[in-house]
PDB file of N, CA and C in Angstrom:
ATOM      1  N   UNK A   1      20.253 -21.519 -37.393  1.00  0.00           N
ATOM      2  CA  UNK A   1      19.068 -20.672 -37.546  1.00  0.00           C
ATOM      3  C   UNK A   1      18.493 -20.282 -36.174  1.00  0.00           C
ATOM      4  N   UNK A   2      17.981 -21.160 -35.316  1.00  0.00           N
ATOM      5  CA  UNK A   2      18.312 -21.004 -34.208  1.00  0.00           C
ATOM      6  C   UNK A   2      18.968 -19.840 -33.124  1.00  0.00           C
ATOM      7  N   UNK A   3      19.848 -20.434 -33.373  1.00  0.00           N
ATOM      8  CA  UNK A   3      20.854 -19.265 -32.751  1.00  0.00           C
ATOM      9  C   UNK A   3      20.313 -17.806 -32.701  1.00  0.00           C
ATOM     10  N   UNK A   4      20.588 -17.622 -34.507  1.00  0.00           N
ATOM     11  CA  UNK A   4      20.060 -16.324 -35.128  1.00  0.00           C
ATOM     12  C   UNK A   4      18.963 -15.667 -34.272  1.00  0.00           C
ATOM     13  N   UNK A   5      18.003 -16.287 -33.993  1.00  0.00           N
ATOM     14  CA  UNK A   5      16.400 -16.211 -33.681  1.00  0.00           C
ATOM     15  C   UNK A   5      16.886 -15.924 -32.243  1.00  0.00           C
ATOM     16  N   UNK A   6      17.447 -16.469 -31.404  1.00  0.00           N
ATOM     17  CA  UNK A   6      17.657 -16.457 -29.780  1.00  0.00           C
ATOM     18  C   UNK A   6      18.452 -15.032 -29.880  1.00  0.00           C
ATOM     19  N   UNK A   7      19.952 -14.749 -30.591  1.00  0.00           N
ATOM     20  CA  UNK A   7      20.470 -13.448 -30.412  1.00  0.00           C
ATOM     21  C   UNK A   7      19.725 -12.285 -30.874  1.00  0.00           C
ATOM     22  N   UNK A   8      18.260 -12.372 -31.516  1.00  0.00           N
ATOM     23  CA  UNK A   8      17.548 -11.442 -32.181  1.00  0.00           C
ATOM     24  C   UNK A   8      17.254 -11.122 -30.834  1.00  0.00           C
ATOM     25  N   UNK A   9      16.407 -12.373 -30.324  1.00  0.00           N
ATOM     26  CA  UNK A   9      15.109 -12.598 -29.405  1.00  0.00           C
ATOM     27  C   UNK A   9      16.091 -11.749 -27.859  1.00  0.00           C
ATOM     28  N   UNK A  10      17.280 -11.656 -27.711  1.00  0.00           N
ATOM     29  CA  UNK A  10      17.607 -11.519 -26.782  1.00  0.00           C
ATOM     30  C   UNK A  10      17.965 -10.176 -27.125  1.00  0.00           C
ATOM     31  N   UNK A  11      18.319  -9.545 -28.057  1.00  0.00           N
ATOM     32  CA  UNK A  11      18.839  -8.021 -28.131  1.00  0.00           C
ATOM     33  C   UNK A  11      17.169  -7.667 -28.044  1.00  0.00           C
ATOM     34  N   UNK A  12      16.385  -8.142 -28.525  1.00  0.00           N
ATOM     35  CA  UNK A  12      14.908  -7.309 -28.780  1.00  0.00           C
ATOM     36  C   UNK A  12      14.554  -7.117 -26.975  1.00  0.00           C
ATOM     37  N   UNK A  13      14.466  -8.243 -25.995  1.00  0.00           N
ATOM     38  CA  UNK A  13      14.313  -8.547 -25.426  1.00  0.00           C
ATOM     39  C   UNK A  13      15.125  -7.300 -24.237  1.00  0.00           C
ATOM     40  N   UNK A  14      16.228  -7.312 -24.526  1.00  0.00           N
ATOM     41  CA  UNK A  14      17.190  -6.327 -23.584  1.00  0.00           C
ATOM     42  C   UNK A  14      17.003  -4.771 -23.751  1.00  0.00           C
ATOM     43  N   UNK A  15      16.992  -4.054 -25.161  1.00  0.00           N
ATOM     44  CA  UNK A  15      16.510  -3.366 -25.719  1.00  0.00           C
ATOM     45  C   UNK A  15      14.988  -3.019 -25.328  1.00  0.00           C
ATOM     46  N   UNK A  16      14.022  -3.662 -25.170  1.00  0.00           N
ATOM     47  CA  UNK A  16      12.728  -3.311 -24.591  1.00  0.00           C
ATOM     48  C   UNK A  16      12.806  -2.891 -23.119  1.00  0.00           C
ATOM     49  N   UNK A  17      13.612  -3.457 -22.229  1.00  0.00           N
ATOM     50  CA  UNK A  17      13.970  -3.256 -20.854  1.00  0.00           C
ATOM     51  C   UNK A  17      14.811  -2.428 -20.859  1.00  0.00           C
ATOM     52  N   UNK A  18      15.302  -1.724 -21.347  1.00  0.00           N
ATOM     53  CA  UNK A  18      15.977  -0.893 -21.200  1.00  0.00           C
ATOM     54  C   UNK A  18      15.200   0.539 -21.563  1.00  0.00           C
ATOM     55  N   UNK A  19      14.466   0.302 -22.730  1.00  0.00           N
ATOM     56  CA  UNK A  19      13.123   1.361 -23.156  1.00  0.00           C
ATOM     57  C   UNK A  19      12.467   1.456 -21.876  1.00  0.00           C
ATOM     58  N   UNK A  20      12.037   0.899 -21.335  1.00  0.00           N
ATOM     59  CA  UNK A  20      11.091   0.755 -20.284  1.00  0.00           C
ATOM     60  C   UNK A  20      11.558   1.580 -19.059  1.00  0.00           C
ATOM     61  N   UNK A  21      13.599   1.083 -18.778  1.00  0.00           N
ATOM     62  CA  UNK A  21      13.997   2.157 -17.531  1.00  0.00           C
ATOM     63  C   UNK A  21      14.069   3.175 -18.399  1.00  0.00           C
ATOM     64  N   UNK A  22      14.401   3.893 -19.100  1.00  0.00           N
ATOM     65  CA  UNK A  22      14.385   4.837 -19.281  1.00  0.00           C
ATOM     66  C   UNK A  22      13.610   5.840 -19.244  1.00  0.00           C
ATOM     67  N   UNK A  23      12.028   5.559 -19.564  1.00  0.00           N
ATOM     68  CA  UNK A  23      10.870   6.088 -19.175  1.00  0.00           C
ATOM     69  C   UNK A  23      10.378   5.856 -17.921  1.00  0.00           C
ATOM     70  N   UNK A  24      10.621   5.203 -17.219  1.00  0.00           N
ATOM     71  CA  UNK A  24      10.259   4.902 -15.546  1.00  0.00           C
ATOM     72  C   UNK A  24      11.217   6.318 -15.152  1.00  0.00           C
ATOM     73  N   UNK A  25      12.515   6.135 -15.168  1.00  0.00           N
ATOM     74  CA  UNK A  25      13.162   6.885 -14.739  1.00  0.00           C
ATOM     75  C   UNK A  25      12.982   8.646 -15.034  1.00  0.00           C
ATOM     76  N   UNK A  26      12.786   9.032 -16.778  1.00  0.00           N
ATOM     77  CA  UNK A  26      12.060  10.238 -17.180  1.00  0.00           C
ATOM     78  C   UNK A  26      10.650  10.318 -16.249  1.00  0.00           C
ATOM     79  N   UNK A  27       9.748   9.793 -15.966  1.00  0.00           N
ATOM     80  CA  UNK A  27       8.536   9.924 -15.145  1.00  0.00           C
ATOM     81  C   UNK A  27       8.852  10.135 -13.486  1.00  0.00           C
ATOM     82  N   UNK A  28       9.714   9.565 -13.067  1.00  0.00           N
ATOM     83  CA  UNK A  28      10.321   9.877 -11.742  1.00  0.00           C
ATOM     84  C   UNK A  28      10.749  11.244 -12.119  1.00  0.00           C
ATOM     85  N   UNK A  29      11.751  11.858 -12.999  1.00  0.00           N
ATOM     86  CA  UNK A  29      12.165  13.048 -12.820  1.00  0.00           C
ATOM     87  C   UNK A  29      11.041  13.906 -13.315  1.00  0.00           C
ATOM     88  N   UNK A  30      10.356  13.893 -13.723  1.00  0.00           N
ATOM     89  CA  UNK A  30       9.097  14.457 -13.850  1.00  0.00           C
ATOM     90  C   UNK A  30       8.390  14.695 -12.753  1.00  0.00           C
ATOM     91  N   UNK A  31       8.073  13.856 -12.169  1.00  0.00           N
ATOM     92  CA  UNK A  31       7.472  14.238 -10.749  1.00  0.00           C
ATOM     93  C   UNK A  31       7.857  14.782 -10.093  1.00  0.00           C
ATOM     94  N   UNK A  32       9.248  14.948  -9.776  1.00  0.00           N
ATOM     95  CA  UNK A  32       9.935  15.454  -8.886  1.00  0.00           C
ATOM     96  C   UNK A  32      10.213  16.838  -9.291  1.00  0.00           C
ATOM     97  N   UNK A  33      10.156  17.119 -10.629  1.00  0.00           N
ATOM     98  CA  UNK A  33      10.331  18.611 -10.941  1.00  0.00           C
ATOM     99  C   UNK A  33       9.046  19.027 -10.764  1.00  0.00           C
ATOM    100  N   UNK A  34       7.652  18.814 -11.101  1.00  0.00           N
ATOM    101  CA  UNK A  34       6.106  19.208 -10.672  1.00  0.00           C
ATOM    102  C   UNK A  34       6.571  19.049  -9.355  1.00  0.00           C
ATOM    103  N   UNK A  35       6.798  18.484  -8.345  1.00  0.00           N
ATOM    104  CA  UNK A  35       6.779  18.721  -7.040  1.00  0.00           C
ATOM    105  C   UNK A  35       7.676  20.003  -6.603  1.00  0.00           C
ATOM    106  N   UNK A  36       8.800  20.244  -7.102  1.00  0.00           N
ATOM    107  CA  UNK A  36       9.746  21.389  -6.763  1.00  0.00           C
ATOM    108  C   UNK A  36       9.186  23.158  -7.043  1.00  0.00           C
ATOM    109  N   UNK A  37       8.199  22.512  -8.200  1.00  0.00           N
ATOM    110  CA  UNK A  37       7.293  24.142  -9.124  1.00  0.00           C
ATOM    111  C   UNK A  37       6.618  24.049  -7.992  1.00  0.00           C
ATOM    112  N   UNK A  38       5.322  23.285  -7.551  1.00  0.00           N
ATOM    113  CA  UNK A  38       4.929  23.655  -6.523  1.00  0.00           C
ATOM    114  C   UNK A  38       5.203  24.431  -5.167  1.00  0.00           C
ATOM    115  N   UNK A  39       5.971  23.162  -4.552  1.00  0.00           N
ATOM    116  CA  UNK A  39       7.211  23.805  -3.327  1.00  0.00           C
ATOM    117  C   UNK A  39       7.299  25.315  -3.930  1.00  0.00           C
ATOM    118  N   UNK A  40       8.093  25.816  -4.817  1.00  0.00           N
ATOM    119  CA  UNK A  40       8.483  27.038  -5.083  1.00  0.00           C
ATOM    120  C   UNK A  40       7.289  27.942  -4.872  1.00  0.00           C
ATOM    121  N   UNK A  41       6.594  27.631  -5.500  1.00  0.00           N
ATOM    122  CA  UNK A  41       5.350  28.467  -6.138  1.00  0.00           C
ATOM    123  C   UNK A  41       4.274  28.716  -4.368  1.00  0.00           C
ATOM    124  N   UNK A  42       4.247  27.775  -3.700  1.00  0.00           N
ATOM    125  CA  UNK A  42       4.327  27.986  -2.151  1.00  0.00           C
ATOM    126  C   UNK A  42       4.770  28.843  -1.469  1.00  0.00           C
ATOM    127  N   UNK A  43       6.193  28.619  -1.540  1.00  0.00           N
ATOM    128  CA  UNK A  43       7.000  29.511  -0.784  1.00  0.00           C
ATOM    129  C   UNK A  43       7.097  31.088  -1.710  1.00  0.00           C
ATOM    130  N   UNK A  44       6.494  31.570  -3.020  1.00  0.00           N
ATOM    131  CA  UNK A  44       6.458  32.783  -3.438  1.00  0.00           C
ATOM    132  C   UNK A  44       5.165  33.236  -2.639  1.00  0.00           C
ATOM    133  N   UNK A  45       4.264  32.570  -2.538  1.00  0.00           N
ATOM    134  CA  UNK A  45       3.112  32.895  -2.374  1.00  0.00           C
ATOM    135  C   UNK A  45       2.845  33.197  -0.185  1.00  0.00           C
ATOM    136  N   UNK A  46       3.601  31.985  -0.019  1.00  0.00           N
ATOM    137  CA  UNK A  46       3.720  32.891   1.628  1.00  0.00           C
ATOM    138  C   UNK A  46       4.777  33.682   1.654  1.00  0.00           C
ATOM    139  N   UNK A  47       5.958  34.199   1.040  1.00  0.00           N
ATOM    140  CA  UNK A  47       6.976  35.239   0.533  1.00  0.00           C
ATOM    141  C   UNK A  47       6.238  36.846   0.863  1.00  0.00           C
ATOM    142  N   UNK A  48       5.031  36.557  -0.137  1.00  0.00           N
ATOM    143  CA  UNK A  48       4.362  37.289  -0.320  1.00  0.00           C
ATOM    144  C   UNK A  48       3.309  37.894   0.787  1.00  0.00           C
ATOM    145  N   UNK A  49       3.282  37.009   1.062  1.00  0.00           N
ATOM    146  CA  UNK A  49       2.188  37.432   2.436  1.00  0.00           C
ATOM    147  C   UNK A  49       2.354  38.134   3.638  1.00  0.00           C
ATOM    148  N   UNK A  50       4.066  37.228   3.968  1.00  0.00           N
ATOM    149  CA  UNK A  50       4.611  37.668   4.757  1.00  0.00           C
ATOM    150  C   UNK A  50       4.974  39.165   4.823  1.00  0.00           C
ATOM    151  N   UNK A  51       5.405  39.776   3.378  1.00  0.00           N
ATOM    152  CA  UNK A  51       6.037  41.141   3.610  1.00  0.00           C
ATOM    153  C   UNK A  51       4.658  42.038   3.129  1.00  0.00           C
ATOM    154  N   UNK A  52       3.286  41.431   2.710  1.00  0.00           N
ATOM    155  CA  UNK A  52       1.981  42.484   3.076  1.00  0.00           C
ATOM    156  C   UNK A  52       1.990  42.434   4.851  1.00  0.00           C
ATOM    157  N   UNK A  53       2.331  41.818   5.086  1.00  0.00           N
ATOM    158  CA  UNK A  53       2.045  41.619   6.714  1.00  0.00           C
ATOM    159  C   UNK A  53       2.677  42.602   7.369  1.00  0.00           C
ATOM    160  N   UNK A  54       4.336  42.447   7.012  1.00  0.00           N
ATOM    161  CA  UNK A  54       5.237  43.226   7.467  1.00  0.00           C
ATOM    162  C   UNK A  54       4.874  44.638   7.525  1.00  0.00           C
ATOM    163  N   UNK A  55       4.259  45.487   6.012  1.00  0.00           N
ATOM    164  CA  UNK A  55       4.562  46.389   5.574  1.00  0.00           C
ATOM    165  C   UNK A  55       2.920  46.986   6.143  1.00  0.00           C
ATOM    166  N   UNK A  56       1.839  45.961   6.514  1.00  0.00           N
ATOM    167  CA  UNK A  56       0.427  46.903   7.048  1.00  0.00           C
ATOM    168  C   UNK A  56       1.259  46.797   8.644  1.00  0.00           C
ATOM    169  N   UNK A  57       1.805  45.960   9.522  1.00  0.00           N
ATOM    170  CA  UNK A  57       2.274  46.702  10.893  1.00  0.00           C
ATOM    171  C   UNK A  57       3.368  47.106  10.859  1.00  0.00           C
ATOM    172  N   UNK A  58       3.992  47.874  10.322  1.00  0.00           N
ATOM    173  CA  UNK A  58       4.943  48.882  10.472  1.00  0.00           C
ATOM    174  C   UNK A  58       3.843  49.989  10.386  1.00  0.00           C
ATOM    175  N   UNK A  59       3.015  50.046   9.546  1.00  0.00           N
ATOM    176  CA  UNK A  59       2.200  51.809   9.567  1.00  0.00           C
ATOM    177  C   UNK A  59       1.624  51.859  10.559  1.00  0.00           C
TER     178      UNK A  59
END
């Protein structure tokens, strides 16, 4: 009976840690994609600036 109870206790046990990386790891890639939209969304926005810049000294 025993036994039973320890191989439960240990799949439940492994199974929870493993739930756990999996969402650590989804939240890391999460961040890192919000960090990349940003970055991007940066570089559209001085993109942008740059060629109003360009295009008032050329006239």
């Amino acid at each position: 009976m025993l036994d039973k109870v320890g191989v439960v206790l240990a799949t439940v046990l492994s199974l929870s840690t493993l739930t756990l990386n999996i969402l650590t790891i989804i939240e890391k890639l999460t961040a890192i994609r919000k960090e990349r939209q940003k970055q991007q969304k940066k570089r559209r926005i001085h993109k942008r600036i740059r060629a109003r810049h360009r295009r008032r000294t050329r006239q």
